[in-house]
C-alpha atoms as a PDB file:
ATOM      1  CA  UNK A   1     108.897  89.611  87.600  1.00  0.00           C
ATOM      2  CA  UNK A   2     107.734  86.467  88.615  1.00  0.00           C
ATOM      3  CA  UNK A   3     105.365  85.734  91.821  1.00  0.00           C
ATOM      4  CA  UNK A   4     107.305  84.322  94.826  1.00  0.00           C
ATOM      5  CA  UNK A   5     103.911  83.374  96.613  1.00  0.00           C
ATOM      6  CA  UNK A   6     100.515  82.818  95.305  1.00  0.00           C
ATOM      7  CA  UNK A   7      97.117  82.879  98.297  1.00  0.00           C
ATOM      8  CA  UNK A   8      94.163  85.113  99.427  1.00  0.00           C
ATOM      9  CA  UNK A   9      93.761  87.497 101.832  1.00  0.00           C
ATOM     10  CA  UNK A  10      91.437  86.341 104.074  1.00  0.00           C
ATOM     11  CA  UNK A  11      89.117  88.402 106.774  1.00  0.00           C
ATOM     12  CA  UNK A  12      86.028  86.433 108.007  1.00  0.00           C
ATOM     13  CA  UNK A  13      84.236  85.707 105.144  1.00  0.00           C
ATOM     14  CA  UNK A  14      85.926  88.231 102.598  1.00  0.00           C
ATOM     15  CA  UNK A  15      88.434  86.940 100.428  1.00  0.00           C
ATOM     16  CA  UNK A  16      91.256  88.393  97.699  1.00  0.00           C
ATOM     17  CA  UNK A  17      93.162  86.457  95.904  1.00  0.00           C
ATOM     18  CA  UNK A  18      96.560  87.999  95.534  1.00  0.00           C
ATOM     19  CA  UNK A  19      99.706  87.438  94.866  1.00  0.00           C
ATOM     20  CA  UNK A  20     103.570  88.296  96.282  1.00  0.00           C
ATOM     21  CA  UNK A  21     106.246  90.072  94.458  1.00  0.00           C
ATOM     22  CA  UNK A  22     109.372  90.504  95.576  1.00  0.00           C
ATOM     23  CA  UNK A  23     110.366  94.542  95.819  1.00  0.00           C
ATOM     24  CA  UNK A  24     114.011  94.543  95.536  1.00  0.00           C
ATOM     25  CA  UNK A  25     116.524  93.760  93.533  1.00  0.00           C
ATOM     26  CA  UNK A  26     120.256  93.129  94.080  1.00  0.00           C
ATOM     27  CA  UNK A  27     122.676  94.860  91.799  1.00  0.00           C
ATOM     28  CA  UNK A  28     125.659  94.155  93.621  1.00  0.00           C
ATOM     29  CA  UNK A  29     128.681  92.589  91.407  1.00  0.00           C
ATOM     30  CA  UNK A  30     129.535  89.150  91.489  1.00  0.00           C
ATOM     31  CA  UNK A  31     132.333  87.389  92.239  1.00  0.00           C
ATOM     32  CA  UNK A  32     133.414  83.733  91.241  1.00  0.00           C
ATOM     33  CA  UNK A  33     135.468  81.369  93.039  1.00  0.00           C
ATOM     34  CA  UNK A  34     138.499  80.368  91.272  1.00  0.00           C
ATOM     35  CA  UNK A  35     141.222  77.777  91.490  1.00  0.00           C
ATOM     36  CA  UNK A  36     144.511  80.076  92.758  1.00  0.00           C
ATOM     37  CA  UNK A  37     147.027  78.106  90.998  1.00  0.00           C
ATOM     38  CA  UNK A  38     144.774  77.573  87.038  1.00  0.00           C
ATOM     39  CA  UNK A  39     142.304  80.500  87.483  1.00  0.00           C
ATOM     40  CA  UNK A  40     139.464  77.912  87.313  1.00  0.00           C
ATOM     41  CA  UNK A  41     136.249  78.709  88.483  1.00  0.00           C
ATOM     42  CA  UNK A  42     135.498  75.909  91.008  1.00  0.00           C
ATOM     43  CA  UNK A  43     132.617  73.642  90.901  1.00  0.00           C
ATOM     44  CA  UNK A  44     130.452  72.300  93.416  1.00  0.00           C
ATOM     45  CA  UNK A  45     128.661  68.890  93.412  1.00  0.00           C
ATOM     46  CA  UNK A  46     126.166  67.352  95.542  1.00  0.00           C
ATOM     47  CA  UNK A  47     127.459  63.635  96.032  1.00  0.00           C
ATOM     48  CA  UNK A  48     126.023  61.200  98.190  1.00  0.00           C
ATOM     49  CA  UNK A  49     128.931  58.889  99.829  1.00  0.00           C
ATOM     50  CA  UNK A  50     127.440  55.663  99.251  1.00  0.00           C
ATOM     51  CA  UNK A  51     126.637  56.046  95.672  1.00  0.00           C
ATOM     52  CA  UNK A  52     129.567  58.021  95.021  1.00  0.00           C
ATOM     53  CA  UNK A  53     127.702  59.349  92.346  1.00  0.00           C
ATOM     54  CA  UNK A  54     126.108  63.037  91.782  1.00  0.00           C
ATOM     55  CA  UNK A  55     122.814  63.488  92.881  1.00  0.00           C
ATOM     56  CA  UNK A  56     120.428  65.810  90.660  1.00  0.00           C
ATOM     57  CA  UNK A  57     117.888  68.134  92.038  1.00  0.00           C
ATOM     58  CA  UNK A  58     115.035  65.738  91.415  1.00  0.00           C
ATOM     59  CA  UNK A  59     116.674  63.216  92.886  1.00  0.00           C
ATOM     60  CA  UNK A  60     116.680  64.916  96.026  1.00  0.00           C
ATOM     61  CA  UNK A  61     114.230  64.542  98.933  1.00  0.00           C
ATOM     62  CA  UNK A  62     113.683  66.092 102.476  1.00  0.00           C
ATOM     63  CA  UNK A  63     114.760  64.343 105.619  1.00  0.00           C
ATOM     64  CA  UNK A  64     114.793  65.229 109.203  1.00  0.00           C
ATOM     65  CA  UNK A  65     117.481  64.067 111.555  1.00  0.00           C
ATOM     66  CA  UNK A  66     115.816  62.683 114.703  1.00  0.00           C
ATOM     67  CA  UNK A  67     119.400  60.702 115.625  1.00  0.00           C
ATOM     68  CA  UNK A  68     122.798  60.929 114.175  1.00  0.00           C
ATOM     69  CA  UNK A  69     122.583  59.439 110.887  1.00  0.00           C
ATOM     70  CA  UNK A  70     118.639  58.619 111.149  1.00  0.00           C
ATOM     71  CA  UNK A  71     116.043  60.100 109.388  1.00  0.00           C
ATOM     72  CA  UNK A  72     112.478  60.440 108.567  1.00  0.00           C
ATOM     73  CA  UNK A  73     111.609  61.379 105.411  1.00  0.00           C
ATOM     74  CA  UNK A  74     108.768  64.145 104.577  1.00  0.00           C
ATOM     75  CA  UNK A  75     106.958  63.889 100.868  1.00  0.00           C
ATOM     76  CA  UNK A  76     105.987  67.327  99.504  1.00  0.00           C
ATOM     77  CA  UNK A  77     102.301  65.391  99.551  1.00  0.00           C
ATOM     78  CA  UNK A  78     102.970  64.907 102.902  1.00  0.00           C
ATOM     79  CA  UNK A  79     104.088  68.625 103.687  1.00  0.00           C
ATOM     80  CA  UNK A  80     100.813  69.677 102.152  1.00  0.00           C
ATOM     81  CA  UNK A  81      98.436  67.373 104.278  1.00  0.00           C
ATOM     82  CA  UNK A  82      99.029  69.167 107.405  1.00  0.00           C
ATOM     83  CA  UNK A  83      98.295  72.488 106.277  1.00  0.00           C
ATOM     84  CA  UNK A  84      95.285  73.661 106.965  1.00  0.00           C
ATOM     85  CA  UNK A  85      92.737  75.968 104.813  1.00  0.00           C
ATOM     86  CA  UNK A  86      94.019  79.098 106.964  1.00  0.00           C
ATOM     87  CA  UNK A  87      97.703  78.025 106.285  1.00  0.00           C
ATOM     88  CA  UNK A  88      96.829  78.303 102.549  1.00  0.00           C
ATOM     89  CA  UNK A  89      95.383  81.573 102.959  1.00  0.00           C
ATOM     90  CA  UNK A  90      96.945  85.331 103.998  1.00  0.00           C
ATOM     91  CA  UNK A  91      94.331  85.494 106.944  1.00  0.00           C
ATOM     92  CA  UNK A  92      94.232  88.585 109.010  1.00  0.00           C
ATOM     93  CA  UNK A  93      94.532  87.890 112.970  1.00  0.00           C
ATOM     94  CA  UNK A  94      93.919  91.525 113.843  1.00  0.00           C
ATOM     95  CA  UNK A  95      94.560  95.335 113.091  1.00  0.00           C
ATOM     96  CA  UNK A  96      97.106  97.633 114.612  1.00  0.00           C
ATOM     97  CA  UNK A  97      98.773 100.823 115.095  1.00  0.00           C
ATOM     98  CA  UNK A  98     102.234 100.686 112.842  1.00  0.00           C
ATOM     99  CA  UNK A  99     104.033 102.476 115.768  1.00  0.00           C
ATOM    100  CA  UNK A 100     103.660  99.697 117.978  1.00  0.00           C
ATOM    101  CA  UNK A 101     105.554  97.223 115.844  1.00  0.00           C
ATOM    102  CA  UNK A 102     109.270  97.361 116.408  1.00  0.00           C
ATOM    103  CA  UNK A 103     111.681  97.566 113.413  1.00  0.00           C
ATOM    104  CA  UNK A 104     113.596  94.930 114.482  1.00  0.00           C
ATOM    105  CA  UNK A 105     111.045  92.806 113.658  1.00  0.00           C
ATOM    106  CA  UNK A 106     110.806  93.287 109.599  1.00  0.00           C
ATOM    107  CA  UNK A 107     112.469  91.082 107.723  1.00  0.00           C
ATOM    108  CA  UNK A 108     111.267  91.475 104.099  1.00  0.00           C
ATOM    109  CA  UNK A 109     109.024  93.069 101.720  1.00  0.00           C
ATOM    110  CA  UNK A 110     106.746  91.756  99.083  1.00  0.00           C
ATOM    111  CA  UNK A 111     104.287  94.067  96.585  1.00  0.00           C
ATOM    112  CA  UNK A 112     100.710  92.306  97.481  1.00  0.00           C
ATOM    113  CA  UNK A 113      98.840  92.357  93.568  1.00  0.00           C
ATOM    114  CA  UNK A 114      94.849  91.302  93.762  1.00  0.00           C
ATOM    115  CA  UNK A 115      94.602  88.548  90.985  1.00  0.00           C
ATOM    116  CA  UNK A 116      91.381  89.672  88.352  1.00  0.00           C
ATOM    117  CA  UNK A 117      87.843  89.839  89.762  1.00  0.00           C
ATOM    118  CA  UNK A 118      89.391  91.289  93.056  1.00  0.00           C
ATOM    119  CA  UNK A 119      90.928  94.319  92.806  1.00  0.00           C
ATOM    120  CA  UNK A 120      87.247  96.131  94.526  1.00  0.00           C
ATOM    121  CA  UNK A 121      87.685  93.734  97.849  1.00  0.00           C
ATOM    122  CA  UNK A 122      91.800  94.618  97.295  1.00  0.00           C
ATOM    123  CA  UNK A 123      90.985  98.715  97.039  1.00  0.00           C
ATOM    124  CA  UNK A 124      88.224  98.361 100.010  1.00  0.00           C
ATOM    125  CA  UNK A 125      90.786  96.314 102.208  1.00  0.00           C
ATOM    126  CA  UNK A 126      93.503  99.051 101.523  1.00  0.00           C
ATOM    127  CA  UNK A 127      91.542 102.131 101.844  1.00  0.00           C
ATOM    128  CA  UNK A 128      90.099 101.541 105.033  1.00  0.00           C
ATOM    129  CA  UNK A 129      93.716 100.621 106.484  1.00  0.00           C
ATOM    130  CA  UNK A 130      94.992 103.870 105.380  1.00  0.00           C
ATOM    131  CA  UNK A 131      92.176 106.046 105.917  1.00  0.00           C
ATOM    132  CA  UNK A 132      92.272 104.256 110.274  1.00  0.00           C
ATOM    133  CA  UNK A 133      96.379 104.477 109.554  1.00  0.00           C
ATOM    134  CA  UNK A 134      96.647 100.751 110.413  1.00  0.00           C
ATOM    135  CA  UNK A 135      98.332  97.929 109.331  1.00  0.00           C
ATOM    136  CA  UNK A 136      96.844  94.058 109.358  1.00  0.00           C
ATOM    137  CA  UNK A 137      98.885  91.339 111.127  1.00  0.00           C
ATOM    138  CA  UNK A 138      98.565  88.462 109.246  1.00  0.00           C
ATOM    139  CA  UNK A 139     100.082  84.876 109.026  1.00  0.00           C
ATOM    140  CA  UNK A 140     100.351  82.142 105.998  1.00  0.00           C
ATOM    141  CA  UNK A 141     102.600  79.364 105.527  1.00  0.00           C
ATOM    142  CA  UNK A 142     105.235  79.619 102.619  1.00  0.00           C
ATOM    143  CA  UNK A 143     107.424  76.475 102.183  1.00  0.00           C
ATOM    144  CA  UNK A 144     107.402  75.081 105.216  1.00  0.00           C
ATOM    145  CA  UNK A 145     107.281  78.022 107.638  1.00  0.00           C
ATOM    146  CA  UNK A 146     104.530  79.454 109.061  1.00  0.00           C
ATOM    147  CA  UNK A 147     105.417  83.422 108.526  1.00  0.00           C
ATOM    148  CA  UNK A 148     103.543  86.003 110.707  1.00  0.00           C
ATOM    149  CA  UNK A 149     102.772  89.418 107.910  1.00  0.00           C
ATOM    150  CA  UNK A 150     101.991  92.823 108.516  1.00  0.00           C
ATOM    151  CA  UNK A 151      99.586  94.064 105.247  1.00  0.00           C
ATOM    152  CA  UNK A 152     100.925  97.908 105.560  1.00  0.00           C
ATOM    153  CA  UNK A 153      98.281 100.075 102.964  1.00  0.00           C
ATOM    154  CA  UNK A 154     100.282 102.570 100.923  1.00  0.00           C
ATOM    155  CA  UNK A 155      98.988 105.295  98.266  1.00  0.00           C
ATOM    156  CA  UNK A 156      99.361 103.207  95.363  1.00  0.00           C
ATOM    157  CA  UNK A 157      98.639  99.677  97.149  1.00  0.00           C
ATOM    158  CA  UNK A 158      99.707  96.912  99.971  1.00  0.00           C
ATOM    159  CA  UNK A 159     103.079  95.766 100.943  1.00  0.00           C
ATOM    160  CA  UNK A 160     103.047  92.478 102.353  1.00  0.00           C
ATOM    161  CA  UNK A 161     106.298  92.845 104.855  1.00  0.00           C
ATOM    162  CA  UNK A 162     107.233  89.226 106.944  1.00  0.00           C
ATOM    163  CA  UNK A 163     107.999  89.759 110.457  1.00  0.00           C
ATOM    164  CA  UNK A 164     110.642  88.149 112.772  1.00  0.00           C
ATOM    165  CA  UNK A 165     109.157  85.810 115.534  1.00  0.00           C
ATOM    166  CA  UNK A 166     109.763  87.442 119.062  1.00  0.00           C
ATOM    167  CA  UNK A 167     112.321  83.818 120.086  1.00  0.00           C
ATOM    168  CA  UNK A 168     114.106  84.624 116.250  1.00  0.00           C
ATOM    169  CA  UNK A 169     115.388  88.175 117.865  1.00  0.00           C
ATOM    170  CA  UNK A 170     118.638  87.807 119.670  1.00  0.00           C
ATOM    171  CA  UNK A 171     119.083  89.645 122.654  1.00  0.00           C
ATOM    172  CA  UNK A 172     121.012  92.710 123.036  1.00  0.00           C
ATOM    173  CA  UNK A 173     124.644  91.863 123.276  1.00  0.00           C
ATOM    174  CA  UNK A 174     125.416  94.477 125.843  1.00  0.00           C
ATOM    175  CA  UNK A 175     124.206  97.070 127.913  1.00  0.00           C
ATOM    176  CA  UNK A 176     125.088  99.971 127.199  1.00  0.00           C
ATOM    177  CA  UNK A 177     126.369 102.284 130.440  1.00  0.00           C
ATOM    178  CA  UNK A 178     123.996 105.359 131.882  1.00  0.00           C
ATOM    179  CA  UNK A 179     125.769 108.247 130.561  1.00  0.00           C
ATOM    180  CA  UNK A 180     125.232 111.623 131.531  1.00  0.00           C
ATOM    181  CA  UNK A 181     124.792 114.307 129.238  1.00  0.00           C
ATOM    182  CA  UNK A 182     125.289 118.245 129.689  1.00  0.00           C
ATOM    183  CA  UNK A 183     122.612 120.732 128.253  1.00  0.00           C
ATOM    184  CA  UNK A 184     125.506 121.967 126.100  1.00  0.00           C
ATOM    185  CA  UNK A 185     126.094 118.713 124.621  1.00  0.00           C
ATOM    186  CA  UNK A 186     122.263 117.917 123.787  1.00  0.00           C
ATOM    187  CA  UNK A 187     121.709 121.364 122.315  1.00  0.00           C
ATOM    188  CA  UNK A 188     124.709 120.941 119.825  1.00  0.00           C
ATOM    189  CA  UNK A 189     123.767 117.440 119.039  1.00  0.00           C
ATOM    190  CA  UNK A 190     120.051 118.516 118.084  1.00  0.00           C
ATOM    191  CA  UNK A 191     121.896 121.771 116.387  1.00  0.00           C
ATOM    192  CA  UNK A 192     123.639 119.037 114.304  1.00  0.00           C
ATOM    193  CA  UNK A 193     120.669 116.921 113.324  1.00  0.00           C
ATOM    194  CA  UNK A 194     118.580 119.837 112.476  1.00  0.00           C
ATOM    195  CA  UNK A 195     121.455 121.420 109.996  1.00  0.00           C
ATOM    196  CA  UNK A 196     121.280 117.877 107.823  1.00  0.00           C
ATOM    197  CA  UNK A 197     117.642 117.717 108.229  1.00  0.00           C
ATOM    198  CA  UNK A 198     116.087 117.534 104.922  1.00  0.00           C
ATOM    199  CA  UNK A 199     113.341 115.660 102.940  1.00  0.00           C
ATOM    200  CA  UNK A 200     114.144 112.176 102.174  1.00  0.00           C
ATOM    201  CA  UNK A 201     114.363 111.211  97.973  1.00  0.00           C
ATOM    202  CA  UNK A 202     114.960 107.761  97.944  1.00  0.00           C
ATOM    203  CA  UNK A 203     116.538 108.206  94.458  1.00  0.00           C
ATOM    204  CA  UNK A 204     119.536 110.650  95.443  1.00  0.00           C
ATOM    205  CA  UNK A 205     121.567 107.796  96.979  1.00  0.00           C
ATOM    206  CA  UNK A 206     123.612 105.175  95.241  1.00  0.00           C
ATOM    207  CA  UNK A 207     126.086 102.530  95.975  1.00  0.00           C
ATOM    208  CA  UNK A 208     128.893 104.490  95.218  1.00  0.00           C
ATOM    209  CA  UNK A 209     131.158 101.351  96.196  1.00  0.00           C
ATOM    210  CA  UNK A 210     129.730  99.564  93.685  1.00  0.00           C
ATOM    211  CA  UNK A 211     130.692 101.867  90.906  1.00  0.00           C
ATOM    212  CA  UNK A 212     134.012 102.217  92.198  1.00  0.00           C
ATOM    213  CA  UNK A 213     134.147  98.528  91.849  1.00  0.00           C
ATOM    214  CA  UNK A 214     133.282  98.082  88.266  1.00  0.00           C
ATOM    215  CA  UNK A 215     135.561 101.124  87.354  1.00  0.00           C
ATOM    216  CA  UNK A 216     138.179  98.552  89.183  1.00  0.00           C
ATOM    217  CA  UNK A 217     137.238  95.576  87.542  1.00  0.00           C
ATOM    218  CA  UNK A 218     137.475  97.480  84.143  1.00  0.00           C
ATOM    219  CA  UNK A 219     140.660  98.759  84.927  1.00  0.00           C
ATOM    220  CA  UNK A 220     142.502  94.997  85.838  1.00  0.00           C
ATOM    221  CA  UNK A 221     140.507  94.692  82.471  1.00  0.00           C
ATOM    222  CA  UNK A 222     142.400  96.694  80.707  1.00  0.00           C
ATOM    223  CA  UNK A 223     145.601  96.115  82.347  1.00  0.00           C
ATOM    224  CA  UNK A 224     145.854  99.039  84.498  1.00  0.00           C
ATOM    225  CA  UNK A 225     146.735  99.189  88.281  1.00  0.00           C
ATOM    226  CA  UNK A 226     144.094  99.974  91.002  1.00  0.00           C
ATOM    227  CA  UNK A 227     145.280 103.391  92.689  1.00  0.00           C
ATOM    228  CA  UNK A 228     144.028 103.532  96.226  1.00  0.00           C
ATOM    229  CA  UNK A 229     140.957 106.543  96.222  1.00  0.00           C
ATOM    230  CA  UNK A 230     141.290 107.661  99.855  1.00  0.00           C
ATOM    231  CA  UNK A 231     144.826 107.673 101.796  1.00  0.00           C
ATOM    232  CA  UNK A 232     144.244 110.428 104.445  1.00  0.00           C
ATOM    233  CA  UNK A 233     144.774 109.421 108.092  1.00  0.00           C
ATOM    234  CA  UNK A 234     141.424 109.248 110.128  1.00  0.00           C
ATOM    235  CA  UNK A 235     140.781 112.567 112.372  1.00  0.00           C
ATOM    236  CA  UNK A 236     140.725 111.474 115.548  1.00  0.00           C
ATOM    237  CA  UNK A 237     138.975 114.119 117.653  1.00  0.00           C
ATOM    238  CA  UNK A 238     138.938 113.451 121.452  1.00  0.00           C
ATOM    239  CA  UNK A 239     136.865 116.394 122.783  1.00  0.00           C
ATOM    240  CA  UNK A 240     133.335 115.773 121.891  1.00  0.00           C
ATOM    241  CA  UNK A 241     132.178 119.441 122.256  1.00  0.00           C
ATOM    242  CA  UNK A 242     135.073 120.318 119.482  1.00  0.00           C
ATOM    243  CA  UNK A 243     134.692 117.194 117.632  1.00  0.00           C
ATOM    244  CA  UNK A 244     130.525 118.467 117.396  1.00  0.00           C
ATOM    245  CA  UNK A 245     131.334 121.840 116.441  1.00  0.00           C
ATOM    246  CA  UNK A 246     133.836 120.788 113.459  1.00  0.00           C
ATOM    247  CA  UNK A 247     131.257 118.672 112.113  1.00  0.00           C
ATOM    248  CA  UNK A 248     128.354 121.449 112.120  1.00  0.00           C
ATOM    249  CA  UNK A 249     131.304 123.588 110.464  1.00  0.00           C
ATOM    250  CA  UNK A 250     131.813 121.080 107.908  1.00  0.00           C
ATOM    251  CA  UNK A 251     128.312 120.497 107.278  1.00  0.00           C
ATOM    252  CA  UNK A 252     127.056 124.315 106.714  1.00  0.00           C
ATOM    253  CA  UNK A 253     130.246 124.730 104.422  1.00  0.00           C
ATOM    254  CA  UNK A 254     128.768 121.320 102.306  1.00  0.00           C
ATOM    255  CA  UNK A 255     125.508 122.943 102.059  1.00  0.00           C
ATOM    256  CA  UNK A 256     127.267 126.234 100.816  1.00  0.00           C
ATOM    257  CA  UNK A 257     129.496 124.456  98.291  1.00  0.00           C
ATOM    258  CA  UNK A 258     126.379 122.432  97.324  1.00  0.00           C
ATOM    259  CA  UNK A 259     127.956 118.915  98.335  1.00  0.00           C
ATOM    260  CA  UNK A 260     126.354 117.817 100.743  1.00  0.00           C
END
């Protein structure tokens, strides 16, 4: 696994070299484009219009578009002068509760690994978060992008997870209506979430598309036709009370068969 971002954690004059690995991995299958007519898998080319030629990836440099068809260009030399030392560093702003950061605003996670010599700082930084159950807000510059970090301590280290800026979150497309709720509705609802209430194990679920997919894709393979898995009509169930009750049914008969 290689390290997406190298810096330091930095908190007044105590500093930890780390770096950022990516947690996740995507397994999903992959499709190529193809020609419809020769079954070619179609190329792209980066070609600039004067030159008529193909440009290579060294070849290529960064410009910014202050008028329509002007530009200034940036050197990566350039880029690097206007950091500053904080920019190069993973330095802490403040602490806070986790419970007061919405979820909205996560957008990835990283494993945060000490480099050698600072895995004491690392442990000292990481203990003290967990033992006060709070999280570090942090910011660093990647690329070009100053990205605003919350540290979050676990048992067996840090996760480094990048935030969302508050003007990056698009507003709520619409309101949703007051709606008025009986005391018979609520207590069926709550009888329904605590009858699939269980503890969660990450490791139970699996993309179950996916592996009907490659079963697919084996069968073209092979020759075979792809039978359609599920034909049944949807249940449409207008009475809510009813449509509750079936589904607590149906979920106390999956926990006696054992599906569920």
């Amino acid at each position: 696994m290689g390290v997406s971002h190298k810096g330091a954690i930095s908190l007044g004059l105590l500093y930890i070299p780390v770096g950022l690995y990516t947690t996740t991995r995507d397994n999903d299958v992959k499709f190529n484009q193809l020609c419809k007519d020769t079954r070619e898998r179609v190329k792209y080319k980066k070609i600039c219009p004067s030159c008529n030629k193909e440009v290579k990836a060294d070849e290529i440099i960064k410009g910014y578009e202050y008028e329509n068809d002007k530009y200034v260009i940036m050197t990566e030399e350039e880029l690097e002068k206007i950091k500053t030392k904080k920019d190069k560093t993973i330095h802490i702003i403040q602490f806070v509760n986790l419970s007061e950061i919405n979820q909205i605003y996560y957008e990835r996670n990283y494993y945060a690994i000490p480099e050698t010599g600072a895995e004491k700082a690392f442990e000292l930084l990481r203990s003290a978060m967990l033992k006060e159950q709070k999280v570090a807000l942090a910011k660093t510059v990647i690329g070009t992008k100053e990205n605003l970090i919350v540290l979050y301590p676990t048992e067996e280290g840090i996760i480094a997870k990048t935030l969302f800026y508050h003007d990056e979150i698009m507003v709520v497309p619409k309101q949703l209506p007051l709606v008025e709720l009986s005391e018979a509705e609520v207590t069926m609802a709550k009888t329904l979430v605590d009858s699939m209430t269980k503890p969660f194990d990450a490791a139970v679920y699996k993309d179950e598309y996916q592996e009907r997919l490659r079963d697919a894709i084996l069968q073209k393979i092979r020759g075979e036709d792809i039978v359609a898995v599920d034909t049944s009509a949807p249940n449409n169930v207008i009475d809510l009370m009813e449509a509750l009750k079936r589904t607590i049914d149906m979920t106390q008969n999956q926990k006696l068969s054992g599906t569920a």
